[in-house]
C-alpha atoms as a PDB file:
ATOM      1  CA  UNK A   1     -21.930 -83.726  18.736  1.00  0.00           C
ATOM      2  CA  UNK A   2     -24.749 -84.015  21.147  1.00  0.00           C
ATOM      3  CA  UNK A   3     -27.048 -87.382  21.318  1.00  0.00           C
ATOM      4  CA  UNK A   4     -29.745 -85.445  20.592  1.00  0.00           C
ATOM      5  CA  UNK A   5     -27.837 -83.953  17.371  1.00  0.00           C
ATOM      6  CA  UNK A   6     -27.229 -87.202  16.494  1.00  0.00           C
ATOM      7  CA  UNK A   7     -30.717 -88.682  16.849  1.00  0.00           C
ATOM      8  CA  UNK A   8     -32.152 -86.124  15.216  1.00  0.00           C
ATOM      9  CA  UNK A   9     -30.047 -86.693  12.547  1.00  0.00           C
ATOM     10  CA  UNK A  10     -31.259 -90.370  12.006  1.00  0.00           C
ATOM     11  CA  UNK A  11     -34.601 -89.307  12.317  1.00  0.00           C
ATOM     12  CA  UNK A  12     -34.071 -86.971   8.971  1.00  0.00           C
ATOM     13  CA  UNK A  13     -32.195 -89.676   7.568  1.00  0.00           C
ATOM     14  CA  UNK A  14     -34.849 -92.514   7.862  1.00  0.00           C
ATOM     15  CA  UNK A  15     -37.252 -89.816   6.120  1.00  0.00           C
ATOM     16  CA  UNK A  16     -34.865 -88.365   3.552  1.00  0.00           C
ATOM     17  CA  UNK A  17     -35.731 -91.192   0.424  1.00  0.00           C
ATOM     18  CA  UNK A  18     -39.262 -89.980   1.248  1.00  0.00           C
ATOM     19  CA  UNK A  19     -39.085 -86.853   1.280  1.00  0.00           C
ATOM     20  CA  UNK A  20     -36.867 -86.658  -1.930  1.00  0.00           C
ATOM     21  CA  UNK A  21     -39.258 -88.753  -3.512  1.00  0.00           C
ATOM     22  CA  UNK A  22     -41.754 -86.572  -2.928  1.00  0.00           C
ATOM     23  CA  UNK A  23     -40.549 -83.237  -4.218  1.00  0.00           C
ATOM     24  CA  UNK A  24     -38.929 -84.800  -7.235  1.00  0.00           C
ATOM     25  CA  UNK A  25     -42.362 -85.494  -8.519  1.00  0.00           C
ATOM     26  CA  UNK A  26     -43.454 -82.283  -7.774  1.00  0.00           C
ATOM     27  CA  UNK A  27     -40.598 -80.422  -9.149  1.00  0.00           C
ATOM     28  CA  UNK A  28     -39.140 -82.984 -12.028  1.00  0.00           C
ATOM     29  CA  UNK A  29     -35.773 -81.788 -11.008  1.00  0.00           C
ATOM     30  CA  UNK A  30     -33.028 -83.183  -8.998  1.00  0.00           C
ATOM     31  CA  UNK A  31     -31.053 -80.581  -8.271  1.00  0.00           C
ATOM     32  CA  UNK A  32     -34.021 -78.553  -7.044  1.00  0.00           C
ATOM     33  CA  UNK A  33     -35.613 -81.317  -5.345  1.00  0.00           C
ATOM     34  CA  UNK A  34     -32.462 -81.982  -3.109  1.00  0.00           C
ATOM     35  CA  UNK A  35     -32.300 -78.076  -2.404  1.00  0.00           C
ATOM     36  CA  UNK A  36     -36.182 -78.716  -0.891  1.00  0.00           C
ATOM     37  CA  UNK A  37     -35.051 -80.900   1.190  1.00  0.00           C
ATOM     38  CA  UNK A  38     -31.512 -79.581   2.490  1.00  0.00           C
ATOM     39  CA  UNK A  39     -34.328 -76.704   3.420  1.00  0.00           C
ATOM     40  CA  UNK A  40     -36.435 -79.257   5.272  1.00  0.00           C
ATOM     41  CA  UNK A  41     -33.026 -80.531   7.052  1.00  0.00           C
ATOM     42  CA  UNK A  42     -32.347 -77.177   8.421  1.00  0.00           C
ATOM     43  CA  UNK A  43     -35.461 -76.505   9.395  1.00  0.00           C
ATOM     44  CA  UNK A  44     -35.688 -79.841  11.441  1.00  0.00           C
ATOM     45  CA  UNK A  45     -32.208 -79.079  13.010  1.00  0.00           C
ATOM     46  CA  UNK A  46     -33.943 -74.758  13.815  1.00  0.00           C
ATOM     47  CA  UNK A  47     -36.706 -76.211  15.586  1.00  0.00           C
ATOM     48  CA  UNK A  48     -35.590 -75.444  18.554  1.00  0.00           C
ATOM     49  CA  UNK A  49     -38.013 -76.594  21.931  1.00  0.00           C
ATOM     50  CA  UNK A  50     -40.570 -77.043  19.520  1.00  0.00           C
ATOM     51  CA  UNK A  51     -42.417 -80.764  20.163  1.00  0.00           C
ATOM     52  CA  UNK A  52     -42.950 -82.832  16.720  1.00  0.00           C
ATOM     53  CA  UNK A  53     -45.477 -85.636  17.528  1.00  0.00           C
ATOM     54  CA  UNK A  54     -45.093 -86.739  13.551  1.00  0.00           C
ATOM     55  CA  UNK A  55     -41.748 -85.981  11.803  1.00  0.00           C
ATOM     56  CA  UNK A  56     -42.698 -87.632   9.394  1.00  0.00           C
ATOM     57  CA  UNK A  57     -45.676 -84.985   8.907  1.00  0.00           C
ATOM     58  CA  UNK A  58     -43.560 -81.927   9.826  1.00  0.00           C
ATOM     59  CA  UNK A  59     -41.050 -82.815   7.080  1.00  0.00           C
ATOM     60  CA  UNK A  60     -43.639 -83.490   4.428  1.00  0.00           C
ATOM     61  CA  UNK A  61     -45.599 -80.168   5.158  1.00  0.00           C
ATOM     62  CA  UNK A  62     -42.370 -78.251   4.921  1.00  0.00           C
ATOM     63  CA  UNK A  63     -41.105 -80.094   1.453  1.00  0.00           C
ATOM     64  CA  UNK A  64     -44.741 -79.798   0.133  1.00  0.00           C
ATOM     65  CA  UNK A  65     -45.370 -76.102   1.064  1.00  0.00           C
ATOM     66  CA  UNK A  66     -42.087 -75.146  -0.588  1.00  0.00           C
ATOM     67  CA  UNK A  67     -42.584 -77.176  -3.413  1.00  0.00           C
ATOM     68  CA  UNK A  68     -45.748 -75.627  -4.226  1.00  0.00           C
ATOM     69  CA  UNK A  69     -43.980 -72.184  -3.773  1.00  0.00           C
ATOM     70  CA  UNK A  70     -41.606 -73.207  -6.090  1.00  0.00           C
ATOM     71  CA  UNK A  71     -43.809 -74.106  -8.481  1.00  0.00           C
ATOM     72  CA  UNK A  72     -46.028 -71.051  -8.202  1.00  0.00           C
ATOM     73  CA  UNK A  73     -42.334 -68.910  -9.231  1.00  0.00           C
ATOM     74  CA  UNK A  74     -41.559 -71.136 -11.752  1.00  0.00           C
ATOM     75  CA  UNK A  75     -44.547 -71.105 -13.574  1.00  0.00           C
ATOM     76  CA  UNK A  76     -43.574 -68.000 -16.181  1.00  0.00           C
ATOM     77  CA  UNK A  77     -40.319 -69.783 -17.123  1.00  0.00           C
ATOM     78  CA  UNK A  78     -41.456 -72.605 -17.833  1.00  0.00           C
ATOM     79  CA  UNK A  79     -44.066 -71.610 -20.272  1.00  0.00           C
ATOM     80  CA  UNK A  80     -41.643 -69.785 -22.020  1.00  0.00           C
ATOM     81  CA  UNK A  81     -38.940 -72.594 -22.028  1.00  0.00           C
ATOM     82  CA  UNK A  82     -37.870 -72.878 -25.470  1.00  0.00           C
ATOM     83  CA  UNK A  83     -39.053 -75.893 -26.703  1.00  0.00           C
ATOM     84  CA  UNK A  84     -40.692 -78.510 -24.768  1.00  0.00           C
ATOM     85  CA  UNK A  85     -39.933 -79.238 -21.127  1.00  0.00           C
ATOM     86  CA  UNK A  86     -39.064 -82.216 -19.841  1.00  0.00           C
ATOM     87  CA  UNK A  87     -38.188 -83.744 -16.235  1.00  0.00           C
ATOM     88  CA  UNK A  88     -34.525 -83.596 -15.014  1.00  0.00           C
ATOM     89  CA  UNK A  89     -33.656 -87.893 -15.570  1.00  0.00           C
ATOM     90  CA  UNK A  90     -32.573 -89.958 -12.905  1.00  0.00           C
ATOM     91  CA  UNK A  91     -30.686 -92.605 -13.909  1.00  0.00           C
ATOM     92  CA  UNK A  92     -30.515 -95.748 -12.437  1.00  0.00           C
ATOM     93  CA  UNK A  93     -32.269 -98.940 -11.674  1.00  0.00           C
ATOM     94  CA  UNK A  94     -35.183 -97.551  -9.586  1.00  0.00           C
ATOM     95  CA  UNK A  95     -35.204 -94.978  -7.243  1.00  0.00           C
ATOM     96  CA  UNK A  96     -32.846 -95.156  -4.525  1.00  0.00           C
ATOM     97  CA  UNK A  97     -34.561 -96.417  -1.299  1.00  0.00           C
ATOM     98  CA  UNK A  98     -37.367 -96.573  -2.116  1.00  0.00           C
ATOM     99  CA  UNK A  99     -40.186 -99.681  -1.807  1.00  0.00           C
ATOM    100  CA  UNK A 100     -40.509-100.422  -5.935  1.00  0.00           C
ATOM    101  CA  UNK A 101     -44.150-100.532  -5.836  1.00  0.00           C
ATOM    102  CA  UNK A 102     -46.664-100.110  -9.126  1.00  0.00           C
ATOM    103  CA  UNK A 103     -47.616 -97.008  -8.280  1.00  0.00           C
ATOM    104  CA  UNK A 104     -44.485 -95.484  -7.169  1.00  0.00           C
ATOM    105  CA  UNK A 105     -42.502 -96.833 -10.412  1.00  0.00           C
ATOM    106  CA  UNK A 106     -45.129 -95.524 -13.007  1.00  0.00           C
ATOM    107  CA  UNK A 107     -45.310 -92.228 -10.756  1.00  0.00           C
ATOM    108  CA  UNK A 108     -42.023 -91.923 -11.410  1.00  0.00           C
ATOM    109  CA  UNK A 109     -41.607 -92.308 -15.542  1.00  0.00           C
ATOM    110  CA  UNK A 110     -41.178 -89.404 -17.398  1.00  0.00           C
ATOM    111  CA  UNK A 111     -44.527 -89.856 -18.833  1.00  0.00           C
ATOM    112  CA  UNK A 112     -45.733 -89.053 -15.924  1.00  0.00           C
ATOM    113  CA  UNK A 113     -44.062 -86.725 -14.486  1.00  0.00           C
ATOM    114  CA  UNK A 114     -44.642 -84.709 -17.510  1.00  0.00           C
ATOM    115  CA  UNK A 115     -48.704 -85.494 -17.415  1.00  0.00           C
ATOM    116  CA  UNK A 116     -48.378 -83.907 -13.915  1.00  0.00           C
ATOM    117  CA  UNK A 117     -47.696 -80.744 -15.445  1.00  0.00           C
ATOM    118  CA  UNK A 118     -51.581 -80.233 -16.712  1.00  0.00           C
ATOM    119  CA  UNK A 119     -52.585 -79.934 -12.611  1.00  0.00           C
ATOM    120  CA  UNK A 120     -51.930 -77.089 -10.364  1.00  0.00           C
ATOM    121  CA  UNK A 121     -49.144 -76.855  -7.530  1.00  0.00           C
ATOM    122  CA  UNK A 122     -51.969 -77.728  -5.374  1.00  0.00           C
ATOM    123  CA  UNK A 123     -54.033 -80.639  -7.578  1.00  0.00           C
ATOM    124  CA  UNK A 124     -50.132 -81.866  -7.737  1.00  0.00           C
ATOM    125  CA  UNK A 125     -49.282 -82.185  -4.021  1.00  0.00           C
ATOM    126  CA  UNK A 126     -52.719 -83.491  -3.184  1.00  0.00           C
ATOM    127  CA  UNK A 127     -52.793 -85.947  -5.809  1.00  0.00           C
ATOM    128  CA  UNK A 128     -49.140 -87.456  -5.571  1.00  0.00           C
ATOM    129  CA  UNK A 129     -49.131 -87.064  -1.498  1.00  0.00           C
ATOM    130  CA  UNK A 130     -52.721 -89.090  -1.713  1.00  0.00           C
ATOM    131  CA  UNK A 131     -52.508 -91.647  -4.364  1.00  0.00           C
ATOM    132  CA  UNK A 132     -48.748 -92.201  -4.660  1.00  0.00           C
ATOM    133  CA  UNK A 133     -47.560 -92.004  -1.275  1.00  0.00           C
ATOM    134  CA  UNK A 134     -51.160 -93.290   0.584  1.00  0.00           C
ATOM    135  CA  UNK A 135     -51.599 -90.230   2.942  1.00  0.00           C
ATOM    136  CA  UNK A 136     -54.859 -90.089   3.926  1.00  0.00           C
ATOM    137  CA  UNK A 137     -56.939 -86.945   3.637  1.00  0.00           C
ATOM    138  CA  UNK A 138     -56.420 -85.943   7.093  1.00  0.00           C
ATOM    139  CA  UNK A 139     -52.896 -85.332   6.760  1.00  0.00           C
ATOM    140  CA  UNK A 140     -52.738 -83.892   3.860  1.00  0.00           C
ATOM    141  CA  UNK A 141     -55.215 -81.556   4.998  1.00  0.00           C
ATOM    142  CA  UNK A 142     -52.749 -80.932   7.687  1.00  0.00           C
ATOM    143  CA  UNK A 143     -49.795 -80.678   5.400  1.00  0.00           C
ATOM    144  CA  UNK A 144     -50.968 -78.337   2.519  1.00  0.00           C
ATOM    145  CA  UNK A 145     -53.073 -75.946   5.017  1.00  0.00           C
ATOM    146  CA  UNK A 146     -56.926 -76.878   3.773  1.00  0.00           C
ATOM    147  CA  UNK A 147     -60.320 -78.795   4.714  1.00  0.00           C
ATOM    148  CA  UNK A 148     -59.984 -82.204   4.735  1.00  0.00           C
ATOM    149  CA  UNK A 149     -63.515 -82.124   2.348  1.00  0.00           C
ATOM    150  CA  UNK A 150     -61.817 -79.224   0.067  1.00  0.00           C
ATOM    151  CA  UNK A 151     -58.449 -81.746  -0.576  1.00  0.00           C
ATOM    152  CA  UNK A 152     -60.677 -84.363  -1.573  1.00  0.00           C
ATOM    153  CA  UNK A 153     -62.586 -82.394  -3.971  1.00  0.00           C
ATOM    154  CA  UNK A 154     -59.084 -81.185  -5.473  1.00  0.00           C
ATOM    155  CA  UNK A 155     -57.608 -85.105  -5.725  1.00  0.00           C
ATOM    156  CA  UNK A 156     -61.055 -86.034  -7.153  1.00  0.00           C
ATOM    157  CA  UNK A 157     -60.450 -83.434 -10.168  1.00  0.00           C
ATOM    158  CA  UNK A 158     -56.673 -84.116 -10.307  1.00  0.00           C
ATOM    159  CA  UNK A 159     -57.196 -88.074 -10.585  1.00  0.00           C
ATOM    160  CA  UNK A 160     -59.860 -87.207 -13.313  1.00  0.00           C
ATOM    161  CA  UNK A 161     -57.869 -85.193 -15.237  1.00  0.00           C
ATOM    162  CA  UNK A 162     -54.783 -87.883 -14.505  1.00  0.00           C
ATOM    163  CA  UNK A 163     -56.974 -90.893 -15.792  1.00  0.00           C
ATOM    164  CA  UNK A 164     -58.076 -89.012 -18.945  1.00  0.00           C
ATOM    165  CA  UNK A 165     -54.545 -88.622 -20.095  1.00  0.00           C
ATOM    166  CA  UNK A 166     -52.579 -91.932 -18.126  1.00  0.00           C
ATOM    167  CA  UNK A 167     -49.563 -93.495 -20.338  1.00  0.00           C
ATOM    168  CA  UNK A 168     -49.789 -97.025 -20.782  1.00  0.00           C
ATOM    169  CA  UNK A 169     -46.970 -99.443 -20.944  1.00  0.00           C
ATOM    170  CA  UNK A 170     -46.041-102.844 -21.785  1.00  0.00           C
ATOM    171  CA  UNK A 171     -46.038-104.996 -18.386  1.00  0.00           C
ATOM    172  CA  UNK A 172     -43.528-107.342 -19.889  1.00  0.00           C
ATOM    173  CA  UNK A 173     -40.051-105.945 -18.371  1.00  0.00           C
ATOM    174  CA  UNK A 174     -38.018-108.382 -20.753  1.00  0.00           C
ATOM    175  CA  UNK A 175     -40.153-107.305 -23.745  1.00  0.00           C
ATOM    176  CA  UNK A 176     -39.336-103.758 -23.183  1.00  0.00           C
ATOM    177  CA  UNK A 177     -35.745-105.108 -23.328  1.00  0.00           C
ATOM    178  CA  UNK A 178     -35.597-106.825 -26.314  1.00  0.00           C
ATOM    179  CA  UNK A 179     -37.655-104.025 -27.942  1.00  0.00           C
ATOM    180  CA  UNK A 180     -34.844-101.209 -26.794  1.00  0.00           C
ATOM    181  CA  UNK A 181     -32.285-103.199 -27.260  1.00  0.00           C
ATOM    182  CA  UNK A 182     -33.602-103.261 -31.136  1.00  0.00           C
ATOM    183  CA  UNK A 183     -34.305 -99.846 -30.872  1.00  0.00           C
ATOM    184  CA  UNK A 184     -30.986 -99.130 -30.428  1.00  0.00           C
ATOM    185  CA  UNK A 185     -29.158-101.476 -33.067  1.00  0.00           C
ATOM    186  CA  UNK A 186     -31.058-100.168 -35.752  1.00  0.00           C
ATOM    187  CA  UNK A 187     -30.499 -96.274 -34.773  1.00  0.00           C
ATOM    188  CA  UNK A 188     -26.831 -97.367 -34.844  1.00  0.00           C
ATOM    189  CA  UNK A 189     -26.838 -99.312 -38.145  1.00  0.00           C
ATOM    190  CA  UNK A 190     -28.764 -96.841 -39.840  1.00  0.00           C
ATOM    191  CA  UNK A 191     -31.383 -99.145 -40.505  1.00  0.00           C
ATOM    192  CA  UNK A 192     -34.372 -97.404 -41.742  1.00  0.00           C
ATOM    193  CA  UNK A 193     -36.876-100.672 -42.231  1.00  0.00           C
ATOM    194  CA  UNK A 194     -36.068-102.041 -39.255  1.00  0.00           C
ATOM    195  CA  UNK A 195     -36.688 -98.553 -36.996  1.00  0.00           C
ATOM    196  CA  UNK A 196     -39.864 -98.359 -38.619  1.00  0.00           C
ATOM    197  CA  UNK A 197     -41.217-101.572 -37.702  1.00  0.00           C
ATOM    198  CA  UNK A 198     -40.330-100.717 -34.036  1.00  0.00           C
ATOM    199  CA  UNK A 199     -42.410 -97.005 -34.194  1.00  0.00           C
ATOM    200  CA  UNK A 200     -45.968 -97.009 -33.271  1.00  0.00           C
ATOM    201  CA  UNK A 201     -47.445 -94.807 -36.348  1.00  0.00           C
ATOM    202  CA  UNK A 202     -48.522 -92.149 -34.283  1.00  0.00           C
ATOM    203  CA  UNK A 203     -45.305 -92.105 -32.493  1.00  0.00           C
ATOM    204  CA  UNK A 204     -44.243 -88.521 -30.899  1.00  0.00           C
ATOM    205  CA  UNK A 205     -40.456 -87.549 -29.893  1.00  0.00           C
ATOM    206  CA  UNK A 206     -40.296 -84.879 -27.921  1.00  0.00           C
ATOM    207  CA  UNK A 207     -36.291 -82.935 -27.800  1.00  0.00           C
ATOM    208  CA  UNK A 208     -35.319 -80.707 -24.532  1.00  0.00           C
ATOM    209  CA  UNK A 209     -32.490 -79.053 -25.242  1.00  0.00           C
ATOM    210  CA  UNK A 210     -33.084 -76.162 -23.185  1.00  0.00           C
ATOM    211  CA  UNK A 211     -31.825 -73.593 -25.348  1.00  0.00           C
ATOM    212  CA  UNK A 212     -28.439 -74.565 -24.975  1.00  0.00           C
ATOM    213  CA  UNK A 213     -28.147 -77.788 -27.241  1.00  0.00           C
ATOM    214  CA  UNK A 214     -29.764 -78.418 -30.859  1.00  0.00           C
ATOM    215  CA  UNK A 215     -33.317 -79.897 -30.499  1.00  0.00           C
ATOM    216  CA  UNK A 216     -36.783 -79.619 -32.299  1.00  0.00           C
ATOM    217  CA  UNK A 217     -38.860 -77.219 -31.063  1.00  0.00           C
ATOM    218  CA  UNK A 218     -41.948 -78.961 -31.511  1.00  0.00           C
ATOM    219  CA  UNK A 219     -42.795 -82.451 -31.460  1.00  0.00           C
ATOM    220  CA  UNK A 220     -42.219 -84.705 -33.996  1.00  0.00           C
ATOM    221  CA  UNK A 221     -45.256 -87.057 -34.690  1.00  0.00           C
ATOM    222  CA  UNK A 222     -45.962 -90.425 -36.777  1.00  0.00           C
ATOM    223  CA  UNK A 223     -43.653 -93.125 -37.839  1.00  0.00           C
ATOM    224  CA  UNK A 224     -41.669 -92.127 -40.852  1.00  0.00           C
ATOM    225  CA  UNK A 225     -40.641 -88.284 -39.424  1.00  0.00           C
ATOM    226  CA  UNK A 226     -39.355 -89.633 -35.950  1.00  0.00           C
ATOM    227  CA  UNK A 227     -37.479 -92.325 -37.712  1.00  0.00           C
ATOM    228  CA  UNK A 228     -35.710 -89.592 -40.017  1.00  0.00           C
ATOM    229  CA  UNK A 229     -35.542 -87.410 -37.910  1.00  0.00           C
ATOM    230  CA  UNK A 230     -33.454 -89.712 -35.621  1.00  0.00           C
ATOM    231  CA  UNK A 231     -31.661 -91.184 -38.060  1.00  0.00           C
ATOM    232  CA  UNK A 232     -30.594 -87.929 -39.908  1.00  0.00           C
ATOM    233  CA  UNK A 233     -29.036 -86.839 -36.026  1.00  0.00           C
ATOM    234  CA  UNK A 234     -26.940 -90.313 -36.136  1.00  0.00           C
ATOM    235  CA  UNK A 235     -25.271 -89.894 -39.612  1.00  0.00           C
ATOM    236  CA  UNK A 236     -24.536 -86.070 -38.937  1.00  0.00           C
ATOM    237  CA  UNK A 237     -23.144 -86.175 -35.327  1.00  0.00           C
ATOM    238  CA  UNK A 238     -20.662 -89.445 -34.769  1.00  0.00           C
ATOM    239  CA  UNK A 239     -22.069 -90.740 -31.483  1.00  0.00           C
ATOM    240  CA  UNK A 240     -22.025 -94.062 -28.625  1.00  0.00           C
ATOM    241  CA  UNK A 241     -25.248 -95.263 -27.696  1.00  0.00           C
ATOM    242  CA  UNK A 242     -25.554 -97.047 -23.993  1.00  0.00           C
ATOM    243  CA  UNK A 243     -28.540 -98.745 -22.736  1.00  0.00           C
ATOM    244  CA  UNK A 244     -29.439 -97.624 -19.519  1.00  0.00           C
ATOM    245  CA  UNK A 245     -32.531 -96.938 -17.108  1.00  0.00           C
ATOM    246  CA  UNK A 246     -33.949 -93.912 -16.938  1.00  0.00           C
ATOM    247  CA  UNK A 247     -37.316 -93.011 -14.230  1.00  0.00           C
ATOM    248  CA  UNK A 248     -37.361 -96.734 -14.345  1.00  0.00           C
ATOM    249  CA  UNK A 249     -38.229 -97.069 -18.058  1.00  0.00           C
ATOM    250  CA  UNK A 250     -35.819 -97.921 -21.028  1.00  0.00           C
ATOM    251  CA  UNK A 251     -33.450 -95.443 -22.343  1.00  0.00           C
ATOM    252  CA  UNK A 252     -30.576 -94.611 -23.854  1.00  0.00           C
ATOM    253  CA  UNK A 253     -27.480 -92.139 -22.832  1.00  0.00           C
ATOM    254  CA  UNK A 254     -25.965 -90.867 -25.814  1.00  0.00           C
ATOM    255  CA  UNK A 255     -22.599 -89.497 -26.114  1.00  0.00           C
ATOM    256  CA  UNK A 256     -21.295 -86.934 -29.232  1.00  0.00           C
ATOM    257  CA  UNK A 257     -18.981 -84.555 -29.378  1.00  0.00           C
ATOM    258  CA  UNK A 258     -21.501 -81.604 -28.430  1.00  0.00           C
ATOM    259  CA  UNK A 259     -22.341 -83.198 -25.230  1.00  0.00           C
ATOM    260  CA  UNK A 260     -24.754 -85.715 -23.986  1.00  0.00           C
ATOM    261  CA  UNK A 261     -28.081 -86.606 -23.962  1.00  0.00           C
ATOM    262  CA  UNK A 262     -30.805 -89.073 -22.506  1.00  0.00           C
ATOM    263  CA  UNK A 263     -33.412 -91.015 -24.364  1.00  0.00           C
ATOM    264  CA  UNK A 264     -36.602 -92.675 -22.951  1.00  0.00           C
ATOM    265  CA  UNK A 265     -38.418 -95.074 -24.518  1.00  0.00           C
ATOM    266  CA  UNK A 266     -42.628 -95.014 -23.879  1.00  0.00           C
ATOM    267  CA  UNK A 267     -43.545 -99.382 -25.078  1.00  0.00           C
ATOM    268  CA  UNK A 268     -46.814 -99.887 -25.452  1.00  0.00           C
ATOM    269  CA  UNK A 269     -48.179-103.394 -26.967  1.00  0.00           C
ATOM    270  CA  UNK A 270     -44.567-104.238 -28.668  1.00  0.00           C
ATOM    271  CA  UNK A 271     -43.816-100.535 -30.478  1.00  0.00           C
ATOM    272  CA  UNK A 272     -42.592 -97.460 -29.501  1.00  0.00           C
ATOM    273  CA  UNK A 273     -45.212 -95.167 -28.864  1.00  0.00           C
ATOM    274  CA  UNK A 274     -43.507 -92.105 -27.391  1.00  0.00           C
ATOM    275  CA  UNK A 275     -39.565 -90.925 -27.470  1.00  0.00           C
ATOM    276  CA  UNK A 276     -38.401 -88.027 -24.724  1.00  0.00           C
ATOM    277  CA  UNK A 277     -34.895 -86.626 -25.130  1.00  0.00           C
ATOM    278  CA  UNK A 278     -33.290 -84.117 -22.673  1.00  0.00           C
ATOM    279  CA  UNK A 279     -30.226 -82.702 -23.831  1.00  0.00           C
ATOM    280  CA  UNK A 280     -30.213 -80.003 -22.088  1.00  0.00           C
ATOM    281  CA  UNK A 281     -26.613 -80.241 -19.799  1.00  0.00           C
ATOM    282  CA  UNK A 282     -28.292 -77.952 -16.908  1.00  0.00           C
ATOM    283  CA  UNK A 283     -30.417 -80.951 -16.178  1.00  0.00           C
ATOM    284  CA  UNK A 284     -27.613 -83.678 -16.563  1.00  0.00           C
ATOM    285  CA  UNK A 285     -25.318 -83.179 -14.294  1.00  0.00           C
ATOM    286  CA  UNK A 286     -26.430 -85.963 -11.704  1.00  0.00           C
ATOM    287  CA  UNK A 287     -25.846 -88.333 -15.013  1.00  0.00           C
ATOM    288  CA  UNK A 288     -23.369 -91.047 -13.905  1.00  0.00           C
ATOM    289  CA  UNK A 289     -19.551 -91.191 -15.570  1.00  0.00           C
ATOM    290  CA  UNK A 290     -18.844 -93.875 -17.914  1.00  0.00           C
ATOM    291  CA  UNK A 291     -14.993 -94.829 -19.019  1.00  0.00           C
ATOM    292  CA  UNK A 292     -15.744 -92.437 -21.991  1.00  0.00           C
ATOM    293  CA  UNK A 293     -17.673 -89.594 -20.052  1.00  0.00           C
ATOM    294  CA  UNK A 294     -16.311 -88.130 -17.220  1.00  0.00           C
ATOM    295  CA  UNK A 295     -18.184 -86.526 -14.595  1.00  0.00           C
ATOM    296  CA  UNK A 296     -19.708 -83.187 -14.711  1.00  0.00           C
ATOM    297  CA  UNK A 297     -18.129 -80.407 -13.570  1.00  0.00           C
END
């Protein structure tokens, strides 16, 4: 291995939590999002003679472009995905690598990412590569191929329609603990009362299952339904409930017999306000084992 190999293979490194971070937003998948940027990877290592003043520009422009493109082919399945969509989870603490900044952390929520579904490929790149990751127009310009006045015309519509729609959540990190943590001792003790006093009363749970795994195909809105809806699940399917992380928010990994699936938890001024659940096993493979769930095959 050459030096040149090598430094060009620190130079990808250094930009690889970036550029990750970048089309997982776009894309809401994982697995998609690191096939992006295996693409950007060889196309840094094909470049040949070619002179890159900015890598870190030439690797955003090709993870962008190709994001967009995949959105643009993806846009047929997903409006007819059987049920409602939601984002692949990460699991974990925060995002790996990552500076944990306000922005990035709420860009990252499952809220979110599912509110960026509303804008176009393009509204999407211009608005997360502007606002989230503080290009300025210039480069983005550069990166997505248009007039530096046109991109700020399409981040000006994207942030409107963002801001019209923007989940709100409770600031208090050790709130949102306690809260989950109750959350998740009444769903196991079957206690009704105590579930309900936790729900917002327009609360809405959204289930992805995907097709593959038992879920509501609509979502399920106000206090009473979600609660017996959820608790109806735990006395028909024996199940172990773990508190974890998931986009950075509260959640819950839940373990049954038919497989797993991943909770989030949307608190807003001491209730629950919104519920996501992906069950859908094509989008939890990256989930981590536990001593009583082994890896994914």
């Amino acid at each position: 291995m050459t030096n040149t190999t090598i430094q060009d293979a620190e130079i990808f490194d250094a930009y690889r939590p970036l550029l990750f971070a970048i089309a997982y937003r776009m894309l809401g998948s994982i697995m998609d999002a690191e096939d992006i940027v295996q693409e950007a990877y060889l196309h840094w290592q094909r470049r040949g003679d070619i002179v890159v003043a900015s890598p870190r520009a030439f690797l955003s422009t090709i993870v962008t472009r190709q994001s967009i493109n995949y959105l643009h082919a993806a846009r047929v399945q997903r409006e007819t995905y059987p049920g409602p969509w939601l984002p692949e989870p990460i699991i974990s603490e925060g995002e790996p690598d990552m500076a944990d900044t306000t922005v990035l952390h709420e860009s990252l929520s499952m809220a979110f990412l599912v509110l960026l579904e509303h804008l176009s490929p393009m509204e999407r790149a211009v608005f997360l590569l502007h606002d989230v990751f503080a290009y300025d127009f210039h480069e983005i310009a550069g990166i997505v191929g248009k007039g530096e006045a046109n991109c700020r015309q399409i981040a000006r519509r994207a942030r409107q329609q963002i801001q019209a729609r923007r989940p709100r959540f409770d600031p208090d990190p050790i709130h949102r603990e306690q809260i989950t943590r109750q959350f998740i001792a009444a769903c196991a003790g079957g206690d009704l009362s105590g579930l309900l006093g936790m729900l917002a009363n327009d609360v809405t749970l959204w289930t992805d299952g995907g097709g593959k795994m038992t879920a509501a195909l609509r979502p399920i809105t106000g206090a009473a339904q979600v609660a017996s809806f959820i608790l109806g699940i735990m006395r028909k399917i024996p199940s172990t409930t773990q508190r974890t992380m998931v986009n950075g928010q509260p959640g819950l990994a839940i373990t049954t017999e038919r497989g797993v699936s991943v909770m989030t938890l949307d608190i807003v001024d001491g209730q629950v306000q919104a519920i996501r659940v992906v069950a859908n096993p094509d989008k939890l493979h990256a989930l981590p084992p536990t001593p009583d769930r082994p890896r994914s095959p």
